[in-house]
N, C-alpha and C. Protein backbone atom coordinates (compact mmCIF):
# COMPACT_ATOMS: atom_id res chain seq x y z
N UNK A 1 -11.96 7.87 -6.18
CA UNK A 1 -12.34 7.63 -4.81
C UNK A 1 -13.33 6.47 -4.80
N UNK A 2 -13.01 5.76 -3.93
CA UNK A 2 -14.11 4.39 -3.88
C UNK A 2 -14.69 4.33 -2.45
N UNK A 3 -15.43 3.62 -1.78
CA UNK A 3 -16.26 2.89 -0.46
C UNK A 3 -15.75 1.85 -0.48
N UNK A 4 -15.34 1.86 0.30
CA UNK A 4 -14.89 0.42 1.05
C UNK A 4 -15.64 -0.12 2.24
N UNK A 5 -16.34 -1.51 2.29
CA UNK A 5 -16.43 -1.70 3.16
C UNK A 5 -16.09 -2.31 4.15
N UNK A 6 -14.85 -2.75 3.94
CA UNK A 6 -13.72 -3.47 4.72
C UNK A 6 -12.37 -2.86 4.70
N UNK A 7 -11.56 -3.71 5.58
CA UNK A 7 -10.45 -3.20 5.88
C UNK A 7 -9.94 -2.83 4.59
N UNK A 8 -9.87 -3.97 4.01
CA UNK A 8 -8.71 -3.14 2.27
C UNK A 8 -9.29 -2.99 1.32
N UNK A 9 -8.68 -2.22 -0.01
CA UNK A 9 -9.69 -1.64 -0.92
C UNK A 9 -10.15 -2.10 -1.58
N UNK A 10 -9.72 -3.40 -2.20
CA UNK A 10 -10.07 -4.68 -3.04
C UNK A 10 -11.56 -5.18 -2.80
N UNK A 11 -11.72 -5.84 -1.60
CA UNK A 11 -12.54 -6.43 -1.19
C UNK A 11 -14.16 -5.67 -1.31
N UNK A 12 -14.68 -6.67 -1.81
CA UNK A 12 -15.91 -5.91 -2.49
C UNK A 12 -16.61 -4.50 -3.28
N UNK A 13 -15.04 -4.27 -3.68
CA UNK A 13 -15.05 -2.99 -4.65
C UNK A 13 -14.74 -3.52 -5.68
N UNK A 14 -14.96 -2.38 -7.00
CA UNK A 14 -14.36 -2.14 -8.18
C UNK A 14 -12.68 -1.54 -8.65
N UNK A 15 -12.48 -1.44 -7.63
CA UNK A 15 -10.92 -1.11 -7.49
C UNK A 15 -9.80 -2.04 -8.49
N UNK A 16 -10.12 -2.85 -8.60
CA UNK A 16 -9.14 -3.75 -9.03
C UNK A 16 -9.52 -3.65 -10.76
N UNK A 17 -10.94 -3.58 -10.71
CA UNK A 17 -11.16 -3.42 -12.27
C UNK A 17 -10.80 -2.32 -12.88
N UNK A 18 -11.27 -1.23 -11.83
CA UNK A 18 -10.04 0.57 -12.75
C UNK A 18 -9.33 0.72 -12.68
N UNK A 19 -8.58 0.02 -11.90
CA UNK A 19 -6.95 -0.20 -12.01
C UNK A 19 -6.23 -1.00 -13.46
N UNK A 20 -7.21 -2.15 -13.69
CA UNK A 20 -6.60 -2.72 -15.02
C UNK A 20 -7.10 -2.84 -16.08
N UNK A 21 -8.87 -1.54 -15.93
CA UNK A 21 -9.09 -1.27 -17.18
C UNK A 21 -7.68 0.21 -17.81
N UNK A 22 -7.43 0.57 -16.70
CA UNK A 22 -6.83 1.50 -17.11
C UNK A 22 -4.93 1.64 -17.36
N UNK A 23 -4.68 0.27 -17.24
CA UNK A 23 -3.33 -0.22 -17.51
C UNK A 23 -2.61 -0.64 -16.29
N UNK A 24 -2.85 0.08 -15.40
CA UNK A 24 -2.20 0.10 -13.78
C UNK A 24 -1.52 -1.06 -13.28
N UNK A 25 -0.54 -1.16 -12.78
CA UNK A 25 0.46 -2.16 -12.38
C UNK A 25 1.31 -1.91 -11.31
N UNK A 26 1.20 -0.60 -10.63
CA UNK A 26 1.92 -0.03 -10.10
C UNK A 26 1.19 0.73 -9.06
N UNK A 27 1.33 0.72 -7.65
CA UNK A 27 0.35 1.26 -6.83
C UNK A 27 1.30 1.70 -5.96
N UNK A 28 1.24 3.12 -5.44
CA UNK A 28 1.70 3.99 -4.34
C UNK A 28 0.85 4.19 -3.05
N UNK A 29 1.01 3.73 -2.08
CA UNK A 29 -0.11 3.60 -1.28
C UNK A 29 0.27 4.60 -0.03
N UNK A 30 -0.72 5.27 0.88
CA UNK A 30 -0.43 6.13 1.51
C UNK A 30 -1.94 6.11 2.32
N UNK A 31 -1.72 6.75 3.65
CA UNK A 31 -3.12 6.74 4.18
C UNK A 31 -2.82 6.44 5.75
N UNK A 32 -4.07 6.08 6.47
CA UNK A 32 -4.59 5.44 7.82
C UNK A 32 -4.86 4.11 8.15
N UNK A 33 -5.17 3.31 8.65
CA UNK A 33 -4.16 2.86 9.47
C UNK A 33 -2.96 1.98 8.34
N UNK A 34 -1.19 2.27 8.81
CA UNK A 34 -0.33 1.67 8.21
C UNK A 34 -0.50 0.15 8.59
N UNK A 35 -0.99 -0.23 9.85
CA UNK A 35 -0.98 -1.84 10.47
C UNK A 35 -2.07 -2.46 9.96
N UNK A 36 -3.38 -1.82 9.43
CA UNK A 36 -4.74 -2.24 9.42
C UNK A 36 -5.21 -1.78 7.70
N UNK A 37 -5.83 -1.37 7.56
CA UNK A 37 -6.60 -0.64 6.46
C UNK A 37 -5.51 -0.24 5.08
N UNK A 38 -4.22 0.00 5.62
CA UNK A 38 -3.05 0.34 4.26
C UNK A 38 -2.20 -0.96 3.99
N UNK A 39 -1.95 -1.47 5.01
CA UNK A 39 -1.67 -3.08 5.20
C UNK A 39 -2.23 -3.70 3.95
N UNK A 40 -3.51 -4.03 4.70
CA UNK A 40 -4.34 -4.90 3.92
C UNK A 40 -4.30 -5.07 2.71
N UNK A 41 -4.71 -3.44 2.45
CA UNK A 41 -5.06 -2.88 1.25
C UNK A 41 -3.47 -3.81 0.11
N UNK A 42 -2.38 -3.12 0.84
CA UNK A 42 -1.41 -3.48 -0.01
C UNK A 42 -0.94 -5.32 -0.21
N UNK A 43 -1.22 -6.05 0.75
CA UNK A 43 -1.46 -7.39 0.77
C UNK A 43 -2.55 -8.17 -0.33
N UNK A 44 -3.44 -7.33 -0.35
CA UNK A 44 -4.27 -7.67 -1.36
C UNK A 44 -4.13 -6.99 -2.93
N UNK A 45 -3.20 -6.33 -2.83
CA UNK A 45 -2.87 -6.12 -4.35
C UNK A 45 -1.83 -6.58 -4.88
N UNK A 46 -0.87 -7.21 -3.75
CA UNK A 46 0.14 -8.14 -4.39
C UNK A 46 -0.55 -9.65 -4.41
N UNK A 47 -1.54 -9.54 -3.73
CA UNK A 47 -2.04 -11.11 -4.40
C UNK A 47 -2.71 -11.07 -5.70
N UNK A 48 -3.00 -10.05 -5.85
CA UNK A 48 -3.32 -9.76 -7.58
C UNK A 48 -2.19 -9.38 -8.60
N UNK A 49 -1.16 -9.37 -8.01
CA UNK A 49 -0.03 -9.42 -8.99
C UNK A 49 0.10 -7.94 -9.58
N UNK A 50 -0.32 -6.88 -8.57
CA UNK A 50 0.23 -5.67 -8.45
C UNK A 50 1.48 -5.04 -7.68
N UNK A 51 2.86 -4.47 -8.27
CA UNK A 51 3.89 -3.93 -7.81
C UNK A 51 3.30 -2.63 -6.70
N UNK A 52 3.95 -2.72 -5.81
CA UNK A 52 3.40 -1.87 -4.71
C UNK A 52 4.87 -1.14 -4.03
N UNK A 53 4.38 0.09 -3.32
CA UNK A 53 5.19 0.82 -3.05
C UNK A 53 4.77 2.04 -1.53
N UNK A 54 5.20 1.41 -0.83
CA UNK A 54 3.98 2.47 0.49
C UNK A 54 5.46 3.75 0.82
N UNK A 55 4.85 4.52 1.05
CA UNK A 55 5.36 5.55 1.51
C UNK A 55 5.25 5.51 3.03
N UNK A 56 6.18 5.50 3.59
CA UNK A 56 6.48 5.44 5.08
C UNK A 56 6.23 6.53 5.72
N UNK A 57 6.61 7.57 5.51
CA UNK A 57 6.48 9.24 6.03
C UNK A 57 4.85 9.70 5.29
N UNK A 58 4.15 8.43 4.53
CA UNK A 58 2.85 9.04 4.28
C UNK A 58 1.66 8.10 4.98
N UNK A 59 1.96 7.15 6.05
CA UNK A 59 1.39 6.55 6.33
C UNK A 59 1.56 7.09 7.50
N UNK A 60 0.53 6.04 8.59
CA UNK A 60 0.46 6.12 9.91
C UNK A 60 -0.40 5.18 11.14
N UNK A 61 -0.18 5.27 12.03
CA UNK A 61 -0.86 4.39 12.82
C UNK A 61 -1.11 5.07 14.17
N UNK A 62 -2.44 4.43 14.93
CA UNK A 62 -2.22 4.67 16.34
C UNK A 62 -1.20 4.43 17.17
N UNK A 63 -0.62 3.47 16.74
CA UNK A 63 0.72 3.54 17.93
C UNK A 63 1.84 3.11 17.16
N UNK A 64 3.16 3.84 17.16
CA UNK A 64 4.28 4.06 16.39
C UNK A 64 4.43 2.82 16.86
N UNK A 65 4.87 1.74 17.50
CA UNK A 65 5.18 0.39 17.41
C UNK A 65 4.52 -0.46 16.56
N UNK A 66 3.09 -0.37 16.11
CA UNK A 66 2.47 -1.14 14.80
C UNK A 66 2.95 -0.50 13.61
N UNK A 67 2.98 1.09 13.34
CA UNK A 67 3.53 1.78 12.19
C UNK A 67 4.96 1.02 11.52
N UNK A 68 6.05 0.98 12.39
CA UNK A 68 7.25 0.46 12.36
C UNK A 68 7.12 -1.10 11.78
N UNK A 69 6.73 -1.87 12.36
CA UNK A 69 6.63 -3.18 12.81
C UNK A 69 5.63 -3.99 11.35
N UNK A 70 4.47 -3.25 10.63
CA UNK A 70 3.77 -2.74 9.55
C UNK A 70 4.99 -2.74 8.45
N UNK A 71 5.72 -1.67 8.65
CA UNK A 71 6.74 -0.93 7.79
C UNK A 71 8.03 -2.49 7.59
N UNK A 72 8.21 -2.81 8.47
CA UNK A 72 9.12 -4.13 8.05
C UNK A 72 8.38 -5.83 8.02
N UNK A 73 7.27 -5.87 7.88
CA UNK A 73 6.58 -6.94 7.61
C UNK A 73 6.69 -6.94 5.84
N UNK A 74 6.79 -5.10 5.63
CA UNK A 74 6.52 -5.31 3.90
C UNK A 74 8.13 -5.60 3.18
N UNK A 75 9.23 -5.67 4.34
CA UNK A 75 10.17 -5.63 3.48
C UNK A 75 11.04 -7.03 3.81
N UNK A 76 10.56 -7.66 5.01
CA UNK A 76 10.78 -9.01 5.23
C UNK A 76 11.23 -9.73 4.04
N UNK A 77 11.87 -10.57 4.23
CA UNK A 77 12.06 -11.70 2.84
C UNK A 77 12.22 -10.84 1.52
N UNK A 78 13.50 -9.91 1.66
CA UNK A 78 13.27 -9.01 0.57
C UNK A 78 12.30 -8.39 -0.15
N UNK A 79 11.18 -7.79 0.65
CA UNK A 79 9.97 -7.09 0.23
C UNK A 79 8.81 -8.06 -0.41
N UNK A 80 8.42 -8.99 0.41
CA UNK A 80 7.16 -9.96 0.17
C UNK A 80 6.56 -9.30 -0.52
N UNK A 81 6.00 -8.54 0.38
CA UNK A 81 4.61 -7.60 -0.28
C UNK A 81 4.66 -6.39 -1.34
N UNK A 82 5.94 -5.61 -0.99
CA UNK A 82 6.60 -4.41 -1.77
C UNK A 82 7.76 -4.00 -0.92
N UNK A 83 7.67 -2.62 -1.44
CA UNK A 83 8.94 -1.98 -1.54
C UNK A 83 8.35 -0.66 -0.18
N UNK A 84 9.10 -0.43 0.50
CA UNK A 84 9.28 0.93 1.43
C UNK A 84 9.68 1.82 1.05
N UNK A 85 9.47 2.94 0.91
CA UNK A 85 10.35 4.11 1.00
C UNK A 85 9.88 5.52 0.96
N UNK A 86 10.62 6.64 1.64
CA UNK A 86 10.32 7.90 1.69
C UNK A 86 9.45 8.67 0.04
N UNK A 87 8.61 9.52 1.05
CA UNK A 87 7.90 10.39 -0.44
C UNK A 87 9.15 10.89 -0.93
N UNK A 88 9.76 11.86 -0.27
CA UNK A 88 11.15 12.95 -0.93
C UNK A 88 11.75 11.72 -2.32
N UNK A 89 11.75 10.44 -1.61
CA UNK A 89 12.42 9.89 -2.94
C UNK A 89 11.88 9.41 -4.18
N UNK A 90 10.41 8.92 -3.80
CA UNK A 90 9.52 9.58 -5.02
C UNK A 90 9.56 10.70 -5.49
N UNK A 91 9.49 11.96 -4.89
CA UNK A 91 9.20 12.88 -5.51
C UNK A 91 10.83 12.88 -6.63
N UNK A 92 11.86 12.76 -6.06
CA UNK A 92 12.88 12.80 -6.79
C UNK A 92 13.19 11.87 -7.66
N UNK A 93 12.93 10.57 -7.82
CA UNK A 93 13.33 9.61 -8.92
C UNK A 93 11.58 10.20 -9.92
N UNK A 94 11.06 11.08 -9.55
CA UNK A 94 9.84 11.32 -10.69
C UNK A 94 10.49 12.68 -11.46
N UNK A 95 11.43 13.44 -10.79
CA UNK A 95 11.65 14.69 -11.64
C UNK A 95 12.48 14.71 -12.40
């Protein structure tokens, strides 16, 4: 668990360093806001050259038109930022 004091988690945290003291390359992201704060978050870890992966059914927003709209900004241009997709299919390509 970290403090953030901005929108994404990078930014003036240690986040990025326990992520690659500890091998990490691969980030599942989930949370509040999907347009703002999970956004970000995930924008700024593909500029660090982290594979990313948001869970759609684990995110969310104040208004289902930014949630959506959020949700295909990341898959634009064949997934700029990452990859979309349901938890159920995590949970199943993990078992």
């Amino acid at each position: 668990m970290i403090d953030k004091p901005g929108k994404g988690s990078f930014c003036a945290t240690d986040l990025e360093l326990m992520l690659r003291t500890r091998g990490i390359d691969n980030i599942v992201l989930t949370g509040i806001t999907t347009d703002v704060c999970v956004h970000t978050t995930m924008r700024e870890a593909n500029d660090r050259g982290f594979e990313c992966l948001i869970l759609e059914d684990c995110t969310g927003a104040t208004d289902k038109g930014n949630h959506v709209a959020a949700l295909k900004m990341v898959e634009m241009q064949g997934g700029v930022f990452g990859a979309v997709a349901k938890s159920t299919a995590v949970i199943e390509a993990m078992a």
